[in-house]
PDB file of N, CA and C in Angstrom:
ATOM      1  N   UNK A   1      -8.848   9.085  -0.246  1.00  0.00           N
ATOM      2  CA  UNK A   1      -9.136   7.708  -0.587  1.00  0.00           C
ATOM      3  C   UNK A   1      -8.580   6.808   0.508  1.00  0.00           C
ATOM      4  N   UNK A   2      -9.314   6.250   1.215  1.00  0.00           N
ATOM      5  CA  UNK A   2      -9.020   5.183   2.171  1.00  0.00           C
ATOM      6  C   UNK A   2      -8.698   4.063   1.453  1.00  0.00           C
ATOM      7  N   UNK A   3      -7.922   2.991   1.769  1.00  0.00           N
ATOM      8  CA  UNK A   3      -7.653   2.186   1.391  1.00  0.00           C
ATOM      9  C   UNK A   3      -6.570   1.094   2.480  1.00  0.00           C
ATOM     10  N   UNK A   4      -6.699  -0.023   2.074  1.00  0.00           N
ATOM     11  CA  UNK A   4      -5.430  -1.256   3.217  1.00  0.00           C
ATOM     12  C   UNK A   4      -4.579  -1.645   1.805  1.00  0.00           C
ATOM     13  N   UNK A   5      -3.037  -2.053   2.117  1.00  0.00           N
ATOM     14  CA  UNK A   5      -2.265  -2.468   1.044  1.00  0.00           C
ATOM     15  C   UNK A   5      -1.482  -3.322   2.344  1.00  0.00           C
ATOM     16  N   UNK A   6      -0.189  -4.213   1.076  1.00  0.00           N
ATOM     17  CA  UNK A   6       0.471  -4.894   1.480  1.00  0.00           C
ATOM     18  C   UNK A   6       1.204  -5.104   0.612  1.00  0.00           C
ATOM     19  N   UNK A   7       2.734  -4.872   0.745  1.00  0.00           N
ATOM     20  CA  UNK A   7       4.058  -5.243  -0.602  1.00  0.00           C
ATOM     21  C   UNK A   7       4.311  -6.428   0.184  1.00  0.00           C
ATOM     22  N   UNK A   8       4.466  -7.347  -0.717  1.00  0.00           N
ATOM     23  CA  UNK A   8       4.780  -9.013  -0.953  1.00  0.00           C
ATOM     24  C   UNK A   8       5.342  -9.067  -2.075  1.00  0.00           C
ATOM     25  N   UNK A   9       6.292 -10.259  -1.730  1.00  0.00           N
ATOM     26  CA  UNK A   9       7.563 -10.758  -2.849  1.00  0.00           C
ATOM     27  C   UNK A   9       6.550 -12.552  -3.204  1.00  0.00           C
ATOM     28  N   UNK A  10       6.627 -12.558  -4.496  1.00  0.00           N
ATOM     29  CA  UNK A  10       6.278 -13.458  -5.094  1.00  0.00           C
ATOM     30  C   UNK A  10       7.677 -14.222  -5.804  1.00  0.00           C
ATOM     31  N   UNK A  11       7.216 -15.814  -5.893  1.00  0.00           N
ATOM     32  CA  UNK A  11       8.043 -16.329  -6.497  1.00  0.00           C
ATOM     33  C   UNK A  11       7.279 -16.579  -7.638  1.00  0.00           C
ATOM     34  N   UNK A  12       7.560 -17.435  -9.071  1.00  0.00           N
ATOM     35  CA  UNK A  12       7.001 -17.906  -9.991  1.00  0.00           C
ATOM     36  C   UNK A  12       6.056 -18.619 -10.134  1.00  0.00           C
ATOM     37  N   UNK A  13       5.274 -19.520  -9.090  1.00  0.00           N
ATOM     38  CA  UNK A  13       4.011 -20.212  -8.776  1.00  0.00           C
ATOM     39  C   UNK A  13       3.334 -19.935  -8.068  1.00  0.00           C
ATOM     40  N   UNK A  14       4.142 -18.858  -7.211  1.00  0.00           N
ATOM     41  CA  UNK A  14       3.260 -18.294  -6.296  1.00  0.00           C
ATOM     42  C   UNK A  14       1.825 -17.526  -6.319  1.00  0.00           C
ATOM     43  N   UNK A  15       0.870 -17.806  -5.863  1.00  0.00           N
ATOM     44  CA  UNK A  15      -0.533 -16.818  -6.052  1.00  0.00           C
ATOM     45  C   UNK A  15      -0.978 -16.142  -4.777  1.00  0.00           C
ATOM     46  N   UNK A  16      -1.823 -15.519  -4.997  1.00  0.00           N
ATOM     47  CA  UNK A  16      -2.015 -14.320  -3.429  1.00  0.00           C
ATOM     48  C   UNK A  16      -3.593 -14.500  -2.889  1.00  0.00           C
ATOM     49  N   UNK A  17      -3.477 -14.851  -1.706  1.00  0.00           N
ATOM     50  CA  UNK A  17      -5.160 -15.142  -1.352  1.00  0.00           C
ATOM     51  C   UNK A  17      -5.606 -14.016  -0.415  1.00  0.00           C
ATOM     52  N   UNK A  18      -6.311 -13.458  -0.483  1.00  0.00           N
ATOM     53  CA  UNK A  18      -6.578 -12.434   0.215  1.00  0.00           C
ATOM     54  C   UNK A  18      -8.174 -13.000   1.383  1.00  0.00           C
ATOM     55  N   UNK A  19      -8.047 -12.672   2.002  1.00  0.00           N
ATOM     56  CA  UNK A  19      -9.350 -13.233   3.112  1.00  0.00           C
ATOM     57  C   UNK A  19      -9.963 -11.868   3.465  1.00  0.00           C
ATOM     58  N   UNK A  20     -11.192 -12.004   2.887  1.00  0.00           N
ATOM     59  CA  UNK A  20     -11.959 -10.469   3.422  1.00  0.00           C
ATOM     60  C   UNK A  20     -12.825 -10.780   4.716  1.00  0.00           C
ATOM     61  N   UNK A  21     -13.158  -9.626   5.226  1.00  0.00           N
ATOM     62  CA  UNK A  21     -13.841  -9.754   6.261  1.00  0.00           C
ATOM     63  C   UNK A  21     -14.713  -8.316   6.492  1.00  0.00           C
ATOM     64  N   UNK A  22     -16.266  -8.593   6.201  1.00  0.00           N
ATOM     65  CA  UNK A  22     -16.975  -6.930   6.335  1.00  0.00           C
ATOM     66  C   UNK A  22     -17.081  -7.002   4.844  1.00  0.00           C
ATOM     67  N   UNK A  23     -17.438  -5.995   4.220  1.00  0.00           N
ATOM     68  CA  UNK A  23     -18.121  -5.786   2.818  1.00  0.00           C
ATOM     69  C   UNK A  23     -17.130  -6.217   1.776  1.00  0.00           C
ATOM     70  N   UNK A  24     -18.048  -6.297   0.628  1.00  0.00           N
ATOM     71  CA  UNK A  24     -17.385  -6.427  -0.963  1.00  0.00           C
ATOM     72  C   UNK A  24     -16.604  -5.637  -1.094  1.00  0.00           C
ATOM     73  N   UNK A  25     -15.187  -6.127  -1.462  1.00  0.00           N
ATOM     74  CA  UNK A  25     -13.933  -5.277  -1.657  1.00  0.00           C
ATOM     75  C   UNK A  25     -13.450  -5.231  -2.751  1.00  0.00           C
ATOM     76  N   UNK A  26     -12.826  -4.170  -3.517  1.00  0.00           N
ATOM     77  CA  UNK A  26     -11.758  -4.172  -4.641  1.00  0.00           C
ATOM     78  C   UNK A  26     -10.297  -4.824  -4.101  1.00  0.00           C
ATOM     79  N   UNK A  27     -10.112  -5.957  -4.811  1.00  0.00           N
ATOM     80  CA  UNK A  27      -8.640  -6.341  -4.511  1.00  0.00           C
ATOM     81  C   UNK A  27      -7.990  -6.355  -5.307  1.00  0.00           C
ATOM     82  N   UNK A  28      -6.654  -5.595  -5.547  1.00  0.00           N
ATOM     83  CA  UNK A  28      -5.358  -5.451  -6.618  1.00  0.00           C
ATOM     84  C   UNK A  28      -4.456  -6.096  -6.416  1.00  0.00           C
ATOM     85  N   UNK A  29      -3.513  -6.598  -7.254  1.00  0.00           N
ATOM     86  CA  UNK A  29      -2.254  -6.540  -6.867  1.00  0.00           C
ATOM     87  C   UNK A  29      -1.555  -5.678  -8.496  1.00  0.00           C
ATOM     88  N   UNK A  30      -0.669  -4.946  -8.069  1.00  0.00           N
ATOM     89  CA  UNK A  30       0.248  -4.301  -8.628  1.00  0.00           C
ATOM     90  C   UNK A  30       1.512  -3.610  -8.977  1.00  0.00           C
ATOM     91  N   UNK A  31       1.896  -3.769  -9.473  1.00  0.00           N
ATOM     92  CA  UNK A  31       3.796  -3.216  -9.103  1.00  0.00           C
ATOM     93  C   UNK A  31       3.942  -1.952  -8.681  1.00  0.00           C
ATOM     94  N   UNK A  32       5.046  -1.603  -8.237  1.00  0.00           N
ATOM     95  CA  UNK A  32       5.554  -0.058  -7.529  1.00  0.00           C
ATOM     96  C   UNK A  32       4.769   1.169  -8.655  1.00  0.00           C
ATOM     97  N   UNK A  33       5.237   0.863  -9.622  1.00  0.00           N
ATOM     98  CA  UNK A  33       4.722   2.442 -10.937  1.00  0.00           C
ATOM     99  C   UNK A  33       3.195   2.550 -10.521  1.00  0.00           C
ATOM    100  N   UNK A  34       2.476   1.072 -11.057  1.00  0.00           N
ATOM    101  CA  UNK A  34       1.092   1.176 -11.103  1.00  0.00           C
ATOM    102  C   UNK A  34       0.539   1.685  -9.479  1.00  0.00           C
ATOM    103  N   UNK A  35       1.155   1.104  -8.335  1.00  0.00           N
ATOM    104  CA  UNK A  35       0.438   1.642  -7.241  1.00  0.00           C
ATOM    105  C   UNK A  35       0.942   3.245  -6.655  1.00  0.00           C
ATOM    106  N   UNK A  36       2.146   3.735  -7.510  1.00  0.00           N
ATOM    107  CA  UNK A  36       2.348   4.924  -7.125  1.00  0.00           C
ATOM    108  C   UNK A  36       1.354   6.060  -8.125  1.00  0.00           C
ATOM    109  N   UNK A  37       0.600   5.553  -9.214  1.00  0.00           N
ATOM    110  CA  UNK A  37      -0.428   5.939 -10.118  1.00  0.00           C
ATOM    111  C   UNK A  37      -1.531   5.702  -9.166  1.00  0.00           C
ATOM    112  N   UNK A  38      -1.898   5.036  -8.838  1.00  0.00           N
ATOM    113  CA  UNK A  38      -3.199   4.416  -7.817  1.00  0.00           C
ATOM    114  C   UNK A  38      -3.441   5.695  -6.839  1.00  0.00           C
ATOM    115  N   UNK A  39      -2.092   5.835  -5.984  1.00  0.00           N
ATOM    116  CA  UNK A  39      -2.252   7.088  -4.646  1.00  0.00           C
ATOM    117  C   UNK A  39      -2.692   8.045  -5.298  1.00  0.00           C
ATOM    118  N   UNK A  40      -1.879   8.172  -6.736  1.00  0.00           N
ATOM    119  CA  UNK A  40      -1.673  10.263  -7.303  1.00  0.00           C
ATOM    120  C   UNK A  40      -2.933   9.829  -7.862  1.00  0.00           C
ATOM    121  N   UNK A  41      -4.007   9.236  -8.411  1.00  0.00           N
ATOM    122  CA  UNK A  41      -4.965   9.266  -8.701  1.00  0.00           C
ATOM    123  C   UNK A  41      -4.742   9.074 -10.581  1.00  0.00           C
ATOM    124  N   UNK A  42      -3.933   8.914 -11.175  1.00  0.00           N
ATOM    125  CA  UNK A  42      -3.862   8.768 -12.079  1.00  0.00           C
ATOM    126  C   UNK A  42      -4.483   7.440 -12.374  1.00  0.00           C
ATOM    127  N   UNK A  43      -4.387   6.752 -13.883  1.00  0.00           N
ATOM    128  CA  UNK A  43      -4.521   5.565 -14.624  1.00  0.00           C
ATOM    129  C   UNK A  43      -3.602   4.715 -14.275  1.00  0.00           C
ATOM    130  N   UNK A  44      -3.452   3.892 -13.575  1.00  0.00           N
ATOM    131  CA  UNK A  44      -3.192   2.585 -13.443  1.00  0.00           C
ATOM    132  C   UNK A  44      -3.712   0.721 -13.804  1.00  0.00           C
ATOM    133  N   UNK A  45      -2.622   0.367 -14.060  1.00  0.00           N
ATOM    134  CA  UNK A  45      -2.999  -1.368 -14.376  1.00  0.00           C
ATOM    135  C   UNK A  45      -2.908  -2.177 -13.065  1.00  0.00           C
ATOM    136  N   UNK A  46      -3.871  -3.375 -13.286  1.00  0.00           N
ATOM    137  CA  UNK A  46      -3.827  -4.382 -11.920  1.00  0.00           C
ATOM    138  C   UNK A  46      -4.284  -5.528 -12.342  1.00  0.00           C
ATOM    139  N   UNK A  47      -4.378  -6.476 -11.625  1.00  0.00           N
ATOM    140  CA  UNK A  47      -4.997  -7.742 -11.617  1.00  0.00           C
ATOM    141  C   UNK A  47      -5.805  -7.829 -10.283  1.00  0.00           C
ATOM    142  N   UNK A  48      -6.854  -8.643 -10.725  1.00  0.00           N
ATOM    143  CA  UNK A  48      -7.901  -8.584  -9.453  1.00  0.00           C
ATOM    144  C   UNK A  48      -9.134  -8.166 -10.193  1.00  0.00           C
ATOM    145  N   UNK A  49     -10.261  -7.464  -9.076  1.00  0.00           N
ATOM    146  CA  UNK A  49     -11.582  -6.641  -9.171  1.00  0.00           C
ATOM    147  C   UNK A  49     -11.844  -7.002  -8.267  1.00  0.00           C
ATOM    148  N   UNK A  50     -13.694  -7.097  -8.292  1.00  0.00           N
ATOM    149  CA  UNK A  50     -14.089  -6.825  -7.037  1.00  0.00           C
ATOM    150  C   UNK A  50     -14.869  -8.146  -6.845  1.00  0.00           C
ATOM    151  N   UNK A  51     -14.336  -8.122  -5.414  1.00  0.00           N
ATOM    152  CA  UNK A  51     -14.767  -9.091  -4.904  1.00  0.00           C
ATOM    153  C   UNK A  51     -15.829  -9.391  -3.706  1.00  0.00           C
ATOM    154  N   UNK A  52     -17.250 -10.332  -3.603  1.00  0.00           N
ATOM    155  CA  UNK A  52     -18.154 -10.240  -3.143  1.00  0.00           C
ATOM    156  C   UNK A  52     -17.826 -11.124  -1.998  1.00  0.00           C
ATOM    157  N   UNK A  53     -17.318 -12.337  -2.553  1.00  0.00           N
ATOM    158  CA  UNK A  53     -16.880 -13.441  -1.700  1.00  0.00           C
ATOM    159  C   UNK A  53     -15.308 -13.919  -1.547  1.00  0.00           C
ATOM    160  N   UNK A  54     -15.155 -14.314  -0.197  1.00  0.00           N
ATOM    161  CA  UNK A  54     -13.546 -14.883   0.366  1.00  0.00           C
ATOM    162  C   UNK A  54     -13.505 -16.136  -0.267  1.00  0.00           C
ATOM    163  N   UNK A  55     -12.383 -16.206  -0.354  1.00  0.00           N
ATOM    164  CA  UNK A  55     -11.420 -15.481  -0.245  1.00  0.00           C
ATOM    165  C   UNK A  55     -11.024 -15.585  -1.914  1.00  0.00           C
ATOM    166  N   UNK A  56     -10.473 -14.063  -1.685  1.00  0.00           N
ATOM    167  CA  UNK A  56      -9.941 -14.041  -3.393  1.00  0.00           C
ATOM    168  C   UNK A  56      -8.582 -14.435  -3.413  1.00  0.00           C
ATOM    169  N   UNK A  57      -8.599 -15.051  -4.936  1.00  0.00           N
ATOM    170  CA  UNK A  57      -7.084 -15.619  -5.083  1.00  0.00           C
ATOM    171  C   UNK A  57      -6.675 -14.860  -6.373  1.00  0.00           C
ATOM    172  N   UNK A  58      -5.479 -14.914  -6.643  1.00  0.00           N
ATOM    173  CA  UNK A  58      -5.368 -13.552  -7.877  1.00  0.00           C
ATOM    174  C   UNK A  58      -3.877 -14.516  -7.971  1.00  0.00           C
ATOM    175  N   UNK A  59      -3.577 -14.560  -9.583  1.00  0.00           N
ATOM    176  CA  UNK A  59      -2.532 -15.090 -10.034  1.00  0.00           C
ATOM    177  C   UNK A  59      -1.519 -13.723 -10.528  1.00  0.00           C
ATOM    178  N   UNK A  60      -0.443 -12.959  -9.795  1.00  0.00           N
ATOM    179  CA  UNK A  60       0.156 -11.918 -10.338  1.00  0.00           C
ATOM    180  C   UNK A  60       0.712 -12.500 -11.919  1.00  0.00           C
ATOM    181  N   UNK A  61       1.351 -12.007 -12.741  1.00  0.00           N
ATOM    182  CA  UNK A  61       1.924 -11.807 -13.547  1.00  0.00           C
ATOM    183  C   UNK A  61       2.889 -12.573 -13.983  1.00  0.00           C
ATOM    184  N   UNK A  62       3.735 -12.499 -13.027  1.00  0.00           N
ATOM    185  CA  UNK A  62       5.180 -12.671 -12.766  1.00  0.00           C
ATOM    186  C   UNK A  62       5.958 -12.679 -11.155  1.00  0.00           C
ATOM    187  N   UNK A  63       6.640 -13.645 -11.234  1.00  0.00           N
ATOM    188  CA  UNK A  63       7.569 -13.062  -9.849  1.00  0.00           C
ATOM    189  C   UNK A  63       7.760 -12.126  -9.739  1.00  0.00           C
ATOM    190  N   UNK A  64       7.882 -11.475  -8.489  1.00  0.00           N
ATOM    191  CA  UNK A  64       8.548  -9.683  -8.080  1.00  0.00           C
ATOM    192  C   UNK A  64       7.655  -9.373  -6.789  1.00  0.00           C
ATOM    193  N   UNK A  65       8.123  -8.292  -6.673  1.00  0.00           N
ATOM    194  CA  UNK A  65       7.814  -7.479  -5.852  1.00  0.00           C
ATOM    195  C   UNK A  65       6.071  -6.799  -6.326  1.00  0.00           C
ATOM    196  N   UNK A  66       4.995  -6.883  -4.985  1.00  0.00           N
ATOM    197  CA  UNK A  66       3.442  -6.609  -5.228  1.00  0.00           C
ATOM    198  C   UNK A  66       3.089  -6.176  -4.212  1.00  0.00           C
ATOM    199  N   UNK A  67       1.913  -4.612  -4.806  1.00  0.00           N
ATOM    200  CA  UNK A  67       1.215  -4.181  -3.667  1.00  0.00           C
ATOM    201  C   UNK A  67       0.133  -4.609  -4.173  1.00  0.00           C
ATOM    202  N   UNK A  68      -0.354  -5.658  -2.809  1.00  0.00           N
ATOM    203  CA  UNK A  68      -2.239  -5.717  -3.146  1.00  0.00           C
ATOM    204  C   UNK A  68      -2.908  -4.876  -2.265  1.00  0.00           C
ATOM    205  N   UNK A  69      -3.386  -4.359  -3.208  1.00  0.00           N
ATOM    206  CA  UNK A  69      -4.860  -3.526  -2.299  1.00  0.00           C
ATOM    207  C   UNK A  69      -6.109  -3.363  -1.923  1.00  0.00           C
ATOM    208  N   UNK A  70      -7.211  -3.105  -1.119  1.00  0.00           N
ATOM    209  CA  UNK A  70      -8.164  -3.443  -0.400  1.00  0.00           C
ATOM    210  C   UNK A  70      -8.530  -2.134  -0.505  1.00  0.00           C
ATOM    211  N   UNK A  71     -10.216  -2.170  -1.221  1.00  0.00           N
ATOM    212  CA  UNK A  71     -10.613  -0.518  -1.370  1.00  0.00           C
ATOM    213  C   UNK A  71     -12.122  -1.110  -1.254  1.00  0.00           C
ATOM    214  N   UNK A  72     -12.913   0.067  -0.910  1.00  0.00           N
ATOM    215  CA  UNK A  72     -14.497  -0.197  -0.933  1.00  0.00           C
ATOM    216  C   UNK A  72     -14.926   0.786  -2.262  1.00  0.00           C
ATOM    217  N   UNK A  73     -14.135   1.028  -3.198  1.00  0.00           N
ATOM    218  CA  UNK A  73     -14.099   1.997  -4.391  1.00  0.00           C
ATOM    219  C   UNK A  73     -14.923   3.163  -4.221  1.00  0.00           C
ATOM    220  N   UNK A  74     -15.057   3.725  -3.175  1.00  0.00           N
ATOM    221  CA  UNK A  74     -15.713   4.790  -2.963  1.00  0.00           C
ATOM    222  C   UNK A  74     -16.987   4.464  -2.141  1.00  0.00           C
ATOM    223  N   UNK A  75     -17.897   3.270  -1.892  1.00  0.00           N
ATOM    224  CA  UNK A  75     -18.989   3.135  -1.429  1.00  0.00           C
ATOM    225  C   UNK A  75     -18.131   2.778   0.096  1.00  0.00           C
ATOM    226  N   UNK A  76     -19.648   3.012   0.753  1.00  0.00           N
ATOM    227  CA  UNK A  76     -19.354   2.981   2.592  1.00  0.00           C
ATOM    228  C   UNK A  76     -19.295   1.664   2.917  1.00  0.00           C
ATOM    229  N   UNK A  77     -18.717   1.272   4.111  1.00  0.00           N
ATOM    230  CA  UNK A  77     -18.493   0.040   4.681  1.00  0.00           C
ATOM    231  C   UNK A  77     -17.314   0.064   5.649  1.00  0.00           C
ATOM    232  N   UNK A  78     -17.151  -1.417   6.067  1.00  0.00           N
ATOM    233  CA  UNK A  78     -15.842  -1.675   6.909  1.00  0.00           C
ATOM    234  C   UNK A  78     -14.920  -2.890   5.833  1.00  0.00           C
ATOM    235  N   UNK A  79     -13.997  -3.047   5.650  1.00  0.00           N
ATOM    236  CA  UNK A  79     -13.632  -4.162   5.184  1.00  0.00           C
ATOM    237  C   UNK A  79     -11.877  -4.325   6.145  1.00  0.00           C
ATOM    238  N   UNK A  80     -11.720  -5.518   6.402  1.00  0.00           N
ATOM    239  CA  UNK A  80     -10.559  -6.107   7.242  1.00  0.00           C
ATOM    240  C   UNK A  80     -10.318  -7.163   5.811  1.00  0.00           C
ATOM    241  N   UNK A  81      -8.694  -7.149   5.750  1.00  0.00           N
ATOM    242  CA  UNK A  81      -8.574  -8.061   4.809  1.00  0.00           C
ATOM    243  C   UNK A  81      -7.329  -9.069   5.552  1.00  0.00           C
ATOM    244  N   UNK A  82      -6.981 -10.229   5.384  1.00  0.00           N
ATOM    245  CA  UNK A  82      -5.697 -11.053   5.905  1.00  0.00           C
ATOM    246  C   UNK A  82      -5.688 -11.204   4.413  1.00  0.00           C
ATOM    247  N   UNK A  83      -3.741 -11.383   4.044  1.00  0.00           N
ATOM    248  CA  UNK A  83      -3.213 -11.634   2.737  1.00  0.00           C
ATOM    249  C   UNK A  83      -2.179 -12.068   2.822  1.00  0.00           C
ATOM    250  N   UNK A  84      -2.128 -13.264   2.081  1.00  0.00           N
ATOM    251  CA  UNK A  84      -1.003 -14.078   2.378  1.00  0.00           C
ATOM    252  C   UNK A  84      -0.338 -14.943   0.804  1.00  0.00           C
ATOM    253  N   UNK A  85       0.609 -15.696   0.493  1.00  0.00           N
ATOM    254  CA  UNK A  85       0.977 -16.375  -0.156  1.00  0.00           C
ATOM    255  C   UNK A  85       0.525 -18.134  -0.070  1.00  0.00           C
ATOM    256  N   UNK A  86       0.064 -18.379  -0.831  1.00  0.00           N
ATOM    257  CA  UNK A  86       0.142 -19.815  -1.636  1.00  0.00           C
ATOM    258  C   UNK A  86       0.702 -20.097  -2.564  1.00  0.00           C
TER     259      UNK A  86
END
């Protein structure tokens, strides 16, 4: 499974904008458990889906620690993502 990630620290208002570039992407964000479920292929929780158009913005949860991730869920393509905090 190919995939791009990024761990980012969120504060309490903080939200995550992700800027795609190249095809419709799956974008997550999720804590350490859920993205160590994600690699092993197990059931995992997230916030996000998929996204056709830039830039996605995704409200986490809660403050903490987040991996967002960048997947073409199995279909072919290129996708480049920039991800940042607002």
């Amino acid at each position: 499974m190919k995939y791009l990630y990024k761990e980012i620290q969120t504060a309490g208002s903080d939200a995550i904008q992700v800027d795609l570039t190249g095809n419709a992407a799956n974008v997550m964000v999720m804590d350490a458990i859920n993205f160590s479920n994600y690699k092993a292929g197990r059931r995992y929780r997230y916030s996000g889906g998929h996204y056709s158009r830039s830039p996605a913005i995704i409200n986490p949860p809660h403050a903490g620690r987040w991996f967002v991730i960048v997947d073409l869920g199995g279909l072919s393509g290129r996708v480049d993502a920039s991800i940042g905090i607002i």
